[in-house]
Protein backbone atom coordinates (compact mmCIF):
# COMPACT_ATOMS: atom_id res chain seq x y z
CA UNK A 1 14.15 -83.60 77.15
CA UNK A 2 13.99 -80.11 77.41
CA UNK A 3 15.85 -78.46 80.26
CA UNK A 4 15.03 -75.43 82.45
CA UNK A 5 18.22 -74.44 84.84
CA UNK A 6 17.61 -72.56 87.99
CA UNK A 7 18.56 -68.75 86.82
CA UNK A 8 21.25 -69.20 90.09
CA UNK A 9 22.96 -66.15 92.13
CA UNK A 10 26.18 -68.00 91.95
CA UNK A 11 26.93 -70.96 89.76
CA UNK A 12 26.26 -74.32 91.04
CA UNK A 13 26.69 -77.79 90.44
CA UNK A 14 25.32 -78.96 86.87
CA UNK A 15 22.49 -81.51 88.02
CA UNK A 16 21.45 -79.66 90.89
CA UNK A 17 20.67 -76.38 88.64
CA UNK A 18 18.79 -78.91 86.14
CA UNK A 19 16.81 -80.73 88.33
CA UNK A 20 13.32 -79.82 88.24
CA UNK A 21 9.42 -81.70 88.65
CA UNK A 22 8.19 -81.67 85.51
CA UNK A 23 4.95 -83.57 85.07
CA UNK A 24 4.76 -84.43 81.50
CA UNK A 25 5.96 -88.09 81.36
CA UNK A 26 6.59 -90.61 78.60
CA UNK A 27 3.99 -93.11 79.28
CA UNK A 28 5.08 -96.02 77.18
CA UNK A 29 9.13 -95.59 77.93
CA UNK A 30 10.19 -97.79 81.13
CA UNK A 31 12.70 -96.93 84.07
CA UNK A 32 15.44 -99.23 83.14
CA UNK A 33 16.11 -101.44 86.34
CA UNK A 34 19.80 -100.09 85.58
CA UNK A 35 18.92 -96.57 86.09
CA UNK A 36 16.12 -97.14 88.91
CA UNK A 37 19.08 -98.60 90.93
CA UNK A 38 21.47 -96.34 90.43
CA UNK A 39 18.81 -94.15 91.80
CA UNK A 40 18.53 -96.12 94.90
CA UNK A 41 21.96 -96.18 95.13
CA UNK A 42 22.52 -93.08 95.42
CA UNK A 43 19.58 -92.26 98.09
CA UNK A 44 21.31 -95.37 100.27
CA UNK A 45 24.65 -93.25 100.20
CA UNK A 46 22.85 -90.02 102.00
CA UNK A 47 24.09 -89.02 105.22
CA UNK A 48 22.27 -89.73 108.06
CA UNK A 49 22.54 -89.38 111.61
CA UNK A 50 24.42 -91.94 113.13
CA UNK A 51 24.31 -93.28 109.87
CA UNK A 52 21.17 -95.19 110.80
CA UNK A 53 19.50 -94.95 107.55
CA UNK A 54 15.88 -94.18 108.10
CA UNK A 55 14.40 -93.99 104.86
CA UNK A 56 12.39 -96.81 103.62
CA UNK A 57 10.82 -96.53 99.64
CA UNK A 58 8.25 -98.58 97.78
CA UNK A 59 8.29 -98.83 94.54
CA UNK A 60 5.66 -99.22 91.82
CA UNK A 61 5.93 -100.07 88.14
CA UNK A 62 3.38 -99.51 86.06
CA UNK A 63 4.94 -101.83 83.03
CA UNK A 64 5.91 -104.65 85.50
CA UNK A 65 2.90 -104.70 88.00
CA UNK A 66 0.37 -102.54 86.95
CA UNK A 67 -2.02 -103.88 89.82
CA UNK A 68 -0.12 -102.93 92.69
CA UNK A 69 1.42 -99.97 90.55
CA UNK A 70 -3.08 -98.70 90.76
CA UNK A 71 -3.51 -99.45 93.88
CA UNK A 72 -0.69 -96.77 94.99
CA UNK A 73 -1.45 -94.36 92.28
CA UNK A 74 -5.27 -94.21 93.74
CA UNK A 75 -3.89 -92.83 96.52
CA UNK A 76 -3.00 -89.73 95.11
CA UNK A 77 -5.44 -86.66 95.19
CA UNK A 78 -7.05 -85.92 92.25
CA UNK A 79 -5.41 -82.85 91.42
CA UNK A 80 -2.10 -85.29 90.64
CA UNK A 81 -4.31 -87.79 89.21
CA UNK A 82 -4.22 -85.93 86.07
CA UNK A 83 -0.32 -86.17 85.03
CA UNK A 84 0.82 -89.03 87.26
CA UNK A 85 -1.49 -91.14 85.59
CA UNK A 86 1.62 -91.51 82.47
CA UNK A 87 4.47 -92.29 85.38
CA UNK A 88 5.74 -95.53 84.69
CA UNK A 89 7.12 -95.47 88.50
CA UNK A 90 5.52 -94.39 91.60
CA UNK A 91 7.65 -94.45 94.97
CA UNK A 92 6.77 -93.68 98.60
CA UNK A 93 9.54 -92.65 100.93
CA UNK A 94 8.43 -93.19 104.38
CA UNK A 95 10.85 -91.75 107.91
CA UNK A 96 11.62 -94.24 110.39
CA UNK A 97 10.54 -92.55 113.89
CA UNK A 98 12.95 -94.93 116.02
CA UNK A 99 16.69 -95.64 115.52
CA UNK A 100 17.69 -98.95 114.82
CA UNK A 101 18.77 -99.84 118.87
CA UNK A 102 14.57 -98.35 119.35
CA UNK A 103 15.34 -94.99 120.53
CA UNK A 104 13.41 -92.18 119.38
CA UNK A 105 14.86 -90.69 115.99
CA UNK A 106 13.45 -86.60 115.65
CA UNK A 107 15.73 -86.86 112.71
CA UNK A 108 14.81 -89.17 110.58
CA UNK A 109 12.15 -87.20 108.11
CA UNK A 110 15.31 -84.80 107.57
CA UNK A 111 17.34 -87.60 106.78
CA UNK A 112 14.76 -89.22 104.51
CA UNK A 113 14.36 -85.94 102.79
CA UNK A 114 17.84 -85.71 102.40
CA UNK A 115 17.62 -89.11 101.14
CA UNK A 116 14.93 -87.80 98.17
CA UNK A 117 17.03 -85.23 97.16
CA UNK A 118 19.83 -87.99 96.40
CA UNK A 119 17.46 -89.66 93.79
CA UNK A 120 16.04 -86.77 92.59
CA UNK A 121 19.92 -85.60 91.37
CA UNK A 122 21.05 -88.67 89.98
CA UNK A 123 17.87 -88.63 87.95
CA UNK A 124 18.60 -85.70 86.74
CA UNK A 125 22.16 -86.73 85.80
CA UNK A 126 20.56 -89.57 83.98
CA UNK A 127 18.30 -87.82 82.11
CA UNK A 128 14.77 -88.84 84.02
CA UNK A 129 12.56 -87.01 85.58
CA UNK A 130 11.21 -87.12 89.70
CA UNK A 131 8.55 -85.12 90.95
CA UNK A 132 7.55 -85.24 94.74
CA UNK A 133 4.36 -84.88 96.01
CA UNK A 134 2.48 -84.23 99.05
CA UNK A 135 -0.89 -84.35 97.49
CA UNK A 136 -1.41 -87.77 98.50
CA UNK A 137 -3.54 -90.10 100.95
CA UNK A 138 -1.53 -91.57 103.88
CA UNK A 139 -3.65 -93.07 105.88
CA UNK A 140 -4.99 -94.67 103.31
CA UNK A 141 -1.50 -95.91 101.35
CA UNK A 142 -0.61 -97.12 104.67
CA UNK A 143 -3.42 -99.40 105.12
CA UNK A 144 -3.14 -100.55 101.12
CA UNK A 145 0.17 -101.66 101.85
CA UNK A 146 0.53 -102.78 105.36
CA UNK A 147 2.95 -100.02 106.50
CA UNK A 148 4.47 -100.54 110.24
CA UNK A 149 3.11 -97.60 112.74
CA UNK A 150 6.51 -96.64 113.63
CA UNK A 151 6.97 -94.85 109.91
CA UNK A 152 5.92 -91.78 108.72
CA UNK A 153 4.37 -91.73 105.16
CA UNK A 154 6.64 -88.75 103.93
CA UNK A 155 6.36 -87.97 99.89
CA UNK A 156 5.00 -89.69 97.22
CA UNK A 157 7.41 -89.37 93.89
CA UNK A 158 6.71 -90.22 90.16
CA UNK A 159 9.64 -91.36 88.20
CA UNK A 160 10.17 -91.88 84.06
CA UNK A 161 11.09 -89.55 80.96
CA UNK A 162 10.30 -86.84 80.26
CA UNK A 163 7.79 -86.58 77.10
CA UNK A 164 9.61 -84.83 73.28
CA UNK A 165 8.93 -81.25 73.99
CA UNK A 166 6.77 -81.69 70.32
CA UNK A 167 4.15 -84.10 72.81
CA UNK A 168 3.55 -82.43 75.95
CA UNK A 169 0.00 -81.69 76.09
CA UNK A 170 -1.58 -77.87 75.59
CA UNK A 171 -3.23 -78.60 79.70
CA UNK A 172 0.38 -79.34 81.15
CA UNK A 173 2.51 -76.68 78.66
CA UNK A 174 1.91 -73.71 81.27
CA UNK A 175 2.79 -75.41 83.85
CA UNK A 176 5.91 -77.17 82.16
CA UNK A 177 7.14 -73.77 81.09
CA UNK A 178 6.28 -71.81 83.92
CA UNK A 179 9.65 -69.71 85.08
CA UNK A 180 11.15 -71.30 88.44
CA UNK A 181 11.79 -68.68 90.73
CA UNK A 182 12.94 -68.94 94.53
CA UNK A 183 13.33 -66.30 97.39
CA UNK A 184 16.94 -64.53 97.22
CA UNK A 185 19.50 -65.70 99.86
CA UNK A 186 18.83 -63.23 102.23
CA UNK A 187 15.55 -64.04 102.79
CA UNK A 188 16.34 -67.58 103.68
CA UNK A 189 19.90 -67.81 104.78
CA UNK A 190 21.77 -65.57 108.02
CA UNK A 191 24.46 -64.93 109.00
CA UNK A 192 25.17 -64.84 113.07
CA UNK A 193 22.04 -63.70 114.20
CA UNK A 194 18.53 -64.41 112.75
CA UNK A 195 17.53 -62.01 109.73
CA UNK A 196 20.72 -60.92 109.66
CA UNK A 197 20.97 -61.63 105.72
CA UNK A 198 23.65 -63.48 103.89
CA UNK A 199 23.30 -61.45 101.05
C-alpha cells in the first residue's frame, strides 16, 4: 500500500496524516471479520451527545453475500460505479433524528460523522482503505433495505485493500496520485471573533 501523508502545518497524529480515500481496491482480498470489527469498534467508542449513539451502519460483503452486497452497490451513481465496483465491503451510515427517550436529536448527523471518522482511522492504522461517498441514491437504498423514516441516509463508504501500487489501473492513477491539498488554518479556524484567523 502506498501512502500519501497530508503535507501538515504542524505535525499530527500518524493515522490521521495517512488516512486518505483512495479508490483503487484489491478486488479478490477480503475484510477480515477481525479487522471489520475492530472497525466497528472503534466507531461505537465515538462521542456522542448524551452518549446516545445515533449512528446506525449496514454492511455489505461482496465475498460473503454478493446479492445483497449488488443490491446496495446499485445504488451508487454511476460516476462511483466505476471503482467501487472492486470493494469487497460497502457500508451505509445512517443519523438517528430522535434520541433514544424520542426527543428530537439536531445532533445526531454530527455525531454519526464523527462516528465515520472513527472507522475511517482505525482503517488506516490497519492498513485498509475507506472512502466515503455522497454520490449515492437514498431514497432509493432506503426503500431496498427497509430503512425506518426516523434516519437519515448519511454516507455511503467502501472498505478493503488497497491494490500493489504495480496494479492500479492507468484510469484511476491520476486520481490516486493527485496531491491532497486543504485550505490553510486561517481560512477555516478563528480565533474570538469570526475571520479573525488562527494563523
Amino acid at each position: 500500500m502506498f501512502d500519501k501523508p497530508a503535507l501538515t502545518q504542524t505535525p499530527i497524529a500518524d493515522p490521521l496524516a495517512r488516512r486518505w480515500s483512495g479508490r483503487a481496491y484489491d478486488p479478490a482480498r477480503p475484510v477480515e471479520p477481525e479487522k471489520l470489527a475492530a472497525l466497528l469498534e472503534a466507531a461505537r467508542w465515538s462521542p456522542s451527545c448524551f452518549g446516545d449513539q445515533p449512528w446506525r451502519y449496514l454492511i455489505w460483503d461482496r465475498l460473503g453475500d454478493p446479492e445483497r452486497w449488488r443490491r446496495a452497490f446499485d445504488c451508487l451513481v454511476e460516476g462511483n460505479r466505476g471503482w467501487a465496483i472492486h470493494a469487497p465491503v460497502l457500508m451505509l451510515a445512517c443519523a438517528d433524528r430522535q434520541f433514544a427517550d424520542g426527543r428530537p436529536n439536531r445532533w445526531g448527523q454530527y455525531d454519526t460523522g464523527a462516528a465515520s471518522m472513527s472507522l475511517s482511522v482505525e482503517a488506516t492504522a490497519l492498513g485498509l482503505m475507506v472512502h466515503q461517498m455522497g454520490g449515492y441514491d437514498p431514497a432509493k437504498i432506503r426503500a431496498e433495505f427497509a430503512i425506518p423514516e426516523r434516519y437519515d441516509c448519511m454516507a455511503m463508504l467502501t472498505l478493503g485493500y488497497q491494490l500493489p501500487e504495480s496494479q492500479i489501473p492507468e484510469d484511476l492513477k491520476a486520481r490516486e496520485y493527485a496531491a491532497r491539498s486543504r485550505r490553510p488554518l486561517g481560512e477555516s479556524f478563528f480565533v474570538g471573533d469570526w475571520d479573525r484567523p488562527y494563523a
